[in-house]
C-alpha atoms as a PDB file:
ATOM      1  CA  UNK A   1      80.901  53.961 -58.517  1.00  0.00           C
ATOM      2  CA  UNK A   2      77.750  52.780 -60.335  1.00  0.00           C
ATOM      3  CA  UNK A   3      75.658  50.345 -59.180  1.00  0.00           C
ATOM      4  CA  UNK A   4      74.668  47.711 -62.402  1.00  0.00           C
ATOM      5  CA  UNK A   5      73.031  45.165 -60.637  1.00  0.00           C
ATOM      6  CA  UNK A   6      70.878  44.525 -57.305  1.00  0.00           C
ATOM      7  CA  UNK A   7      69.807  40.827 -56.217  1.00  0.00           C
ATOM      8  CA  UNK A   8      67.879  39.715 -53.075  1.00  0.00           C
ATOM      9  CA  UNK A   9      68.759  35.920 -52.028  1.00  0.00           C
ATOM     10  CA  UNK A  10      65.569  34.828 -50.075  1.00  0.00           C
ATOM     11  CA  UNK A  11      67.236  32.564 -48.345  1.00  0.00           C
ATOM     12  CA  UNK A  12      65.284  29.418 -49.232  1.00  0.00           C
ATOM     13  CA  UNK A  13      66.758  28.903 -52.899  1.00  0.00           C
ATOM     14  CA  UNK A  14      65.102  32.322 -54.926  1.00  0.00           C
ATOM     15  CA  UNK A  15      67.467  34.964 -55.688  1.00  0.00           C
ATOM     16  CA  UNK A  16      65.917  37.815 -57.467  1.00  0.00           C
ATOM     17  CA  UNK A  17      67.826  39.950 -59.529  1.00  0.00           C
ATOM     18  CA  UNK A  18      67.395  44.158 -60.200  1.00  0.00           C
ATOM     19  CA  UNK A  19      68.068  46.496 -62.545  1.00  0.00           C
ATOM     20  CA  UNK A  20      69.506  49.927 -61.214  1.00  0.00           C
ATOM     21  CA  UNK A  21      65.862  50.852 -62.563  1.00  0.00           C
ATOM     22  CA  UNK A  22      63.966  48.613 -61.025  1.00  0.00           C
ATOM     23  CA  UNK A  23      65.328  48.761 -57.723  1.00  0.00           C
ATOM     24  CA  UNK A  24      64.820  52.395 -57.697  1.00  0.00           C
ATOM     25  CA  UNK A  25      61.138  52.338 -58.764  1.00  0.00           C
ATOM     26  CA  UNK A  26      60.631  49.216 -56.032  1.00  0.00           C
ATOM     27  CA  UNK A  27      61.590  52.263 -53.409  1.00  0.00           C
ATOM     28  CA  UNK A  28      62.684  49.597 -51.054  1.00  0.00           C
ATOM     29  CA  UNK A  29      59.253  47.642 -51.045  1.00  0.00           C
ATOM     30  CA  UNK A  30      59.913  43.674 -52.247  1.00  0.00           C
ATOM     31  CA  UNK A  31      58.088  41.079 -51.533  1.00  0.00           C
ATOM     32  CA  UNK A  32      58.175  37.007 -51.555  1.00  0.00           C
ATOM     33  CA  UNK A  33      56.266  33.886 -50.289  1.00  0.00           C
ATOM     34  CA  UNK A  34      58.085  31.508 -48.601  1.00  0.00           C
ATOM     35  CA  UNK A  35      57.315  27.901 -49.545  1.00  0.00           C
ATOM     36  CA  UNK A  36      56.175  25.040 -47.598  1.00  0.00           C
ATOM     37  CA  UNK A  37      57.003  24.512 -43.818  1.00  0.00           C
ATOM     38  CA  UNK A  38      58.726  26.797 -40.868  1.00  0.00           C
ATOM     39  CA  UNK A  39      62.034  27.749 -42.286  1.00  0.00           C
ATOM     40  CA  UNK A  40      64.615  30.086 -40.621  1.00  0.00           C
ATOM     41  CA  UNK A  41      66.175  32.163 -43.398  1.00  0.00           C
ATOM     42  CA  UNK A  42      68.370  34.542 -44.227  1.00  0.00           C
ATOM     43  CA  UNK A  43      67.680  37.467 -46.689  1.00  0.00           C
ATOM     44  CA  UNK A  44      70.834  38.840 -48.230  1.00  0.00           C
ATOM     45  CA  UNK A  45      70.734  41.872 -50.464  1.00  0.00           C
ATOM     46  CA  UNK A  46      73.737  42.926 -52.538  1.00  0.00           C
ATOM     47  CA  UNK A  47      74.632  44.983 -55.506  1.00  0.00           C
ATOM     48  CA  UNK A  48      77.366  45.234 -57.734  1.00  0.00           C
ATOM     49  CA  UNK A  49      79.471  47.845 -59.570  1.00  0.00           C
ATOM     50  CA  UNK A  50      82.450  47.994 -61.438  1.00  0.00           C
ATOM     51  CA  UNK A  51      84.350  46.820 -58.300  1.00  0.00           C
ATOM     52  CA  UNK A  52      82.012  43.392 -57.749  1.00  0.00           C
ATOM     53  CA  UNK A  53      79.310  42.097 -56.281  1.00  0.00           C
ATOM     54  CA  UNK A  54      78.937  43.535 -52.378  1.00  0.00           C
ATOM     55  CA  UNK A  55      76.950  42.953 -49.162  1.00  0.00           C
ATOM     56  CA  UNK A  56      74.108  45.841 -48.505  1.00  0.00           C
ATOM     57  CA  UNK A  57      72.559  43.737 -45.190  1.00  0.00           C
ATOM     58  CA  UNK A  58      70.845  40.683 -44.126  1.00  0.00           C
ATOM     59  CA  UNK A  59      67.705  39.946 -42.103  1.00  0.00           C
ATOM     60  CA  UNK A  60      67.238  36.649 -40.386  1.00  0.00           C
ATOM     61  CA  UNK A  61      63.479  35.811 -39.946  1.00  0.00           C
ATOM     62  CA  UNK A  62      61.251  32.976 -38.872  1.00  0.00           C
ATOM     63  CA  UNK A  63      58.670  31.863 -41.237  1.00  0.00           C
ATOM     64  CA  UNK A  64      56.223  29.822 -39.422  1.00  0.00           C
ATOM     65  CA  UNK A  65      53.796  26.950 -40.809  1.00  0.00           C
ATOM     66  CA  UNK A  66      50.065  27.880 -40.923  1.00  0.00           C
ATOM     67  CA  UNK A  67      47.490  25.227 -40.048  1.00  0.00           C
ATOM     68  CA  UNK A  68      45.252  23.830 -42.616  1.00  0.00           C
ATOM     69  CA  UNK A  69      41.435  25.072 -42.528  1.00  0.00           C
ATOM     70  CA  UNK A  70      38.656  23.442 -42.343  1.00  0.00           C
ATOM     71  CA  UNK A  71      35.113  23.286 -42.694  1.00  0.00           C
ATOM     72  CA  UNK A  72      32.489  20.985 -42.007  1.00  0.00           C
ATOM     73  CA  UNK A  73      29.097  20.637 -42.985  1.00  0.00           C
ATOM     74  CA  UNK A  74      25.965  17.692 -42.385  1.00  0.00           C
ATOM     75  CA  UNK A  75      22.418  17.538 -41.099  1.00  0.00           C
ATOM     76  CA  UNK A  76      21.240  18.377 -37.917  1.00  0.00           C
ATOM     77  CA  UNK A  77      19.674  15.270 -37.337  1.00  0.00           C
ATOM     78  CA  UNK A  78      19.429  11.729 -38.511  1.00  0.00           C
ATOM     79  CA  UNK A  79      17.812   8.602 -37.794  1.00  0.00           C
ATOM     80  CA  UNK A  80      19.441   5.640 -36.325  1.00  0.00           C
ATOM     81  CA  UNK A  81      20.574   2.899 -38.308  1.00  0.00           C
ATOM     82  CA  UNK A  82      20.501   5.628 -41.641  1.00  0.00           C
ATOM     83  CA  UNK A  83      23.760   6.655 -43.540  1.00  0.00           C
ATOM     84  CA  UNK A  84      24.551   9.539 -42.502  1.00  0.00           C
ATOM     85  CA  UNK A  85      26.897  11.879 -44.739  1.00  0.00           C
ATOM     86  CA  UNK A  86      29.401  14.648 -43.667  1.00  0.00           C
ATOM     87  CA  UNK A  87      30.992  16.771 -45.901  1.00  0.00           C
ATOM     88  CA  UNK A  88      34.545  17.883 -45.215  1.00  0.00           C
ATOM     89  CA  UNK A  89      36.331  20.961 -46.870  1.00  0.00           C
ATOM     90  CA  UNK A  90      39.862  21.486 -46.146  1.00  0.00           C
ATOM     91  CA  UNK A  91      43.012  23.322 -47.564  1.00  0.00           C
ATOM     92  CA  UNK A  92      46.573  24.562 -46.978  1.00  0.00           C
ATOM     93  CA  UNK A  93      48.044  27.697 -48.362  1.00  0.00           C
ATOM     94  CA  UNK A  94      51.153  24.970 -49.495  1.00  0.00           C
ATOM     95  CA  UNK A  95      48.491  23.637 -51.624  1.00  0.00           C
ATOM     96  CA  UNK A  96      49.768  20.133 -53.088  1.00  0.00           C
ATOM     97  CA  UNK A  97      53.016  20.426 -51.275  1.00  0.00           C
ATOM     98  CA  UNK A  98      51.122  19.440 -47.813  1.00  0.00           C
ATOM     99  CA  UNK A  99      49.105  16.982 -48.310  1.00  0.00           C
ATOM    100  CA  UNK A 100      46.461  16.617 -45.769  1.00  0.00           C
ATOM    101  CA  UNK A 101      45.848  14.322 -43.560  1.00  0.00           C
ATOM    102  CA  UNK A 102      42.279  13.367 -41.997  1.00  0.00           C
ATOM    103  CA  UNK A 103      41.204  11.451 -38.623  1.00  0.00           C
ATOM    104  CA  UNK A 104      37.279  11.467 -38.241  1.00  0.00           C
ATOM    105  CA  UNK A 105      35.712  10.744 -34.333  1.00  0.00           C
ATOM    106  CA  UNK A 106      31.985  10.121 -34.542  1.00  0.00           C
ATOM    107  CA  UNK A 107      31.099  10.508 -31.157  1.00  0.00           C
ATOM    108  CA  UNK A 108      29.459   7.153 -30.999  1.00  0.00           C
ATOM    109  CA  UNK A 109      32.380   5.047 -29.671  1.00  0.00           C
ATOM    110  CA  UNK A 110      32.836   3.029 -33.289  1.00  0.00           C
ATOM    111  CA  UNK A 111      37.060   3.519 -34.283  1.00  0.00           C
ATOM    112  CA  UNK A 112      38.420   6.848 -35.314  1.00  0.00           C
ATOM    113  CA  UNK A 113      37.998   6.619 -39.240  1.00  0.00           C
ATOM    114  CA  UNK A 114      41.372   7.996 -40.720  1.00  0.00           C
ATOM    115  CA  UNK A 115      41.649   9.454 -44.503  1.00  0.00           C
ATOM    116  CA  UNK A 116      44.253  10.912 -46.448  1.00  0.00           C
ATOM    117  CA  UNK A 117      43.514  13.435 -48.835  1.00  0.00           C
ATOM    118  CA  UNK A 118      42.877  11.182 -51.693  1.00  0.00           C
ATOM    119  CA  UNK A 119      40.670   8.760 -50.127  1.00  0.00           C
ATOM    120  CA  UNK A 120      38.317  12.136 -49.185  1.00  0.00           C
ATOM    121  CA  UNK A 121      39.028  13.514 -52.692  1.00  0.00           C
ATOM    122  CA  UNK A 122      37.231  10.119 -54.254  1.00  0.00           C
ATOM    123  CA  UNK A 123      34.476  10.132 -51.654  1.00  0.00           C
ATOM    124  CA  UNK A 124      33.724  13.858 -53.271  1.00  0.00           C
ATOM    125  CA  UNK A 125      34.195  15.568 -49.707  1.00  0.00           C
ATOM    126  CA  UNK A 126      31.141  13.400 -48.250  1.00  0.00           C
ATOM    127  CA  UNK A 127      32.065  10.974 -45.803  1.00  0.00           C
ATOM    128  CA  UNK A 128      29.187   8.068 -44.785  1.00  0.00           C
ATOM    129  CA  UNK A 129      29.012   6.979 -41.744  1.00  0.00           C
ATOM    130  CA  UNK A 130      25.973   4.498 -40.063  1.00  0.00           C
ATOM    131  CA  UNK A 131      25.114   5.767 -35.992  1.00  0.00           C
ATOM    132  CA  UNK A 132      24.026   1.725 -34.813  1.00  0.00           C
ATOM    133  CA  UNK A 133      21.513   3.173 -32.264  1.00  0.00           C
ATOM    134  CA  UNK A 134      21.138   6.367 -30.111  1.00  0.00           C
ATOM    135  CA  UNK A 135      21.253   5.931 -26.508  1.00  0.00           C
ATOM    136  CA  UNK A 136      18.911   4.127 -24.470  1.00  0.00           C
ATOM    137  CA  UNK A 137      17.236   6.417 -21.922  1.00  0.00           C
ATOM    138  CA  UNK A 138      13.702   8.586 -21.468  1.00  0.00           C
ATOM    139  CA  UNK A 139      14.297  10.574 -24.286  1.00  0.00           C
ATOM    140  CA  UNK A 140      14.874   8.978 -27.960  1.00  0.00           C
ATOM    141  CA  UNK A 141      17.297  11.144 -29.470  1.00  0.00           C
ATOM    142  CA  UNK A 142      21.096  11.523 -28.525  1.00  0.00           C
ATOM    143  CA  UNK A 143      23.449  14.435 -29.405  1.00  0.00           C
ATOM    144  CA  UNK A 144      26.813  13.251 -30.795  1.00  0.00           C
ATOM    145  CA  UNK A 145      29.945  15.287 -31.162  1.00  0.00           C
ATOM    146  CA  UNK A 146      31.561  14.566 -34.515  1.00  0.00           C
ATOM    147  CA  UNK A 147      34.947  15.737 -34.374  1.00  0.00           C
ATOM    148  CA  UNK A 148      37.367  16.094 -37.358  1.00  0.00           C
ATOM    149  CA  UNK A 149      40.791  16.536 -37.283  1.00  0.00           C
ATOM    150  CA  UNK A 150      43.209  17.600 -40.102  1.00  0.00           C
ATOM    151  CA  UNK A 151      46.894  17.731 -40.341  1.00  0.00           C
ATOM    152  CA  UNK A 152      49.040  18.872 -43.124  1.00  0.00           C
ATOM    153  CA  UNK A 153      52.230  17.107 -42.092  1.00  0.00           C
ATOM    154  CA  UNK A 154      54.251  19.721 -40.845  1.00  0.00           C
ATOM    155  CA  UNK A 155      52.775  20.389 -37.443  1.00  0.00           C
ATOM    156  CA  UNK A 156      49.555  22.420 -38.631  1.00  0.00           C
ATOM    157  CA  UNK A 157      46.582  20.989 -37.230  1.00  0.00           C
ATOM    158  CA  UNK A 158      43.248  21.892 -37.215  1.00  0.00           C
ATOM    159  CA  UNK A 159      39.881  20.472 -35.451  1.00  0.00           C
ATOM    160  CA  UNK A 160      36.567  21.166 -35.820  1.00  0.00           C
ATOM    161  CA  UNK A 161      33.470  19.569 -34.318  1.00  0.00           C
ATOM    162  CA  UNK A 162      29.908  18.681 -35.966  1.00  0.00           C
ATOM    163  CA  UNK A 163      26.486  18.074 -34.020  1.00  0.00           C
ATOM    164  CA  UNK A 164      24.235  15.672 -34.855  1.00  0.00           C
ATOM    165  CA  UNK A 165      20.724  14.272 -32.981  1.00  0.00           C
ATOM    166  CA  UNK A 166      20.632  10.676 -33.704  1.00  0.00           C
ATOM    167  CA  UNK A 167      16.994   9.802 -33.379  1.00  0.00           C
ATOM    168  CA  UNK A 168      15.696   6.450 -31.950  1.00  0.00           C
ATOM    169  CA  UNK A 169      13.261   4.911 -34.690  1.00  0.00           C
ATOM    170  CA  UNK A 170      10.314   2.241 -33.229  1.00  0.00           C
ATOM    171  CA  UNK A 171      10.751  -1.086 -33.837  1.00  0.00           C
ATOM    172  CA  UNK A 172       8.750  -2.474 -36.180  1.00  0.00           C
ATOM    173  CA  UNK A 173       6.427  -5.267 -35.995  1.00  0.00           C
ATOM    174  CA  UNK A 174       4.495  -7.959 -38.174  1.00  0.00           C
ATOM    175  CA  UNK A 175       1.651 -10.341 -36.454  1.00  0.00           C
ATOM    176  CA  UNK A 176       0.009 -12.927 -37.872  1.00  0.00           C
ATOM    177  CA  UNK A 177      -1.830 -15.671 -37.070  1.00  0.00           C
ATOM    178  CA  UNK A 178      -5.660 -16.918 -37.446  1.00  0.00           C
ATOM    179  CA  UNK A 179      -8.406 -14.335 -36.649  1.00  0.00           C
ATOM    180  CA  UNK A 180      -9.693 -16.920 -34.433  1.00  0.00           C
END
């Protein structure tokens, strides 16, 4: 009996097909990357001869999602009452088949702020956002906790957090009046 053909079937749509050739210089080593979401597929290989096409073996597998990454980056400090601008860099090894998802707590009690990834793609990455005041107390600064959440859509999540002093500012005054 010779073998003519070899094909794998990933088990998510791909088949690849083998030359006797091929499969021999492979020495058993093939590889593929599995699209898009947890998946639990089946890899059948088979060959054929002058008899047909025949089952060599199957492995079952799991192929699990991966969370989106995430980076964020902004000052250390700003002023009350100033625009303040955070810059978010995400991605997903699905690339345009997850499309991310963003939900943006500033720490300062004003509504979550949620984006998808084409409202952050036309901000350019850098997200404004306006702390009202820090908090009132002996010391005029106040540490908020930015936190940033991203979600690709298919159960990978992701957080990361972002310090920032806001800074009390003086009020401001104008008198006027006659000198005398």
């Amino acid at each position: 009996e010779t073998r003519t053909d070899y094909s794998i079937d990933w088990g998510d749509g791909v088949t690849n097909n083998f030359t006797p050739a091929e499969w021999l210089a492979a020495a058993g080593s093939f590889g593929h990357t599995y699209a898009d979401g947890a998946s639990t597929p089946t890899i059948t290989v088979s060959a054929t001869d002058e008899d047909g096409t025949f089952v060599l073996g199957t492995k079952s597998l799991t192929v699990n999602n991966v969370a989106p990454t995430l980076v964020l980056a902004g000052d250390a400090n700003t002023n009350e009452g100033d625009s303040y601008s955070l810059n978010v860099a995400a991605s997903d090894v699905a690339g345009a088949a997850d499309p991310l998802g963003y939900s943006i707590d500033w720490g300062d009690g004003s509504a979550v702020q949620v984006l998808t990834a084409a409202e952050l793609l036309a901000l350019s990455g850098n997200v404004p956002h306006t702390f009202a005041d820090d908090e009132d107390g002996p010391v005029n600064a106040t540490l908020r906790t930015i936190s940033v959440t991203v979600s690709d859509g298919d159960g990978g999540v992701t957080q990361q957090n972002q310090l920032v002093t806001v800074d009390d500012v003086a009020p401001v005054i104008a008198v006027s009046g006659n000198d005398s």
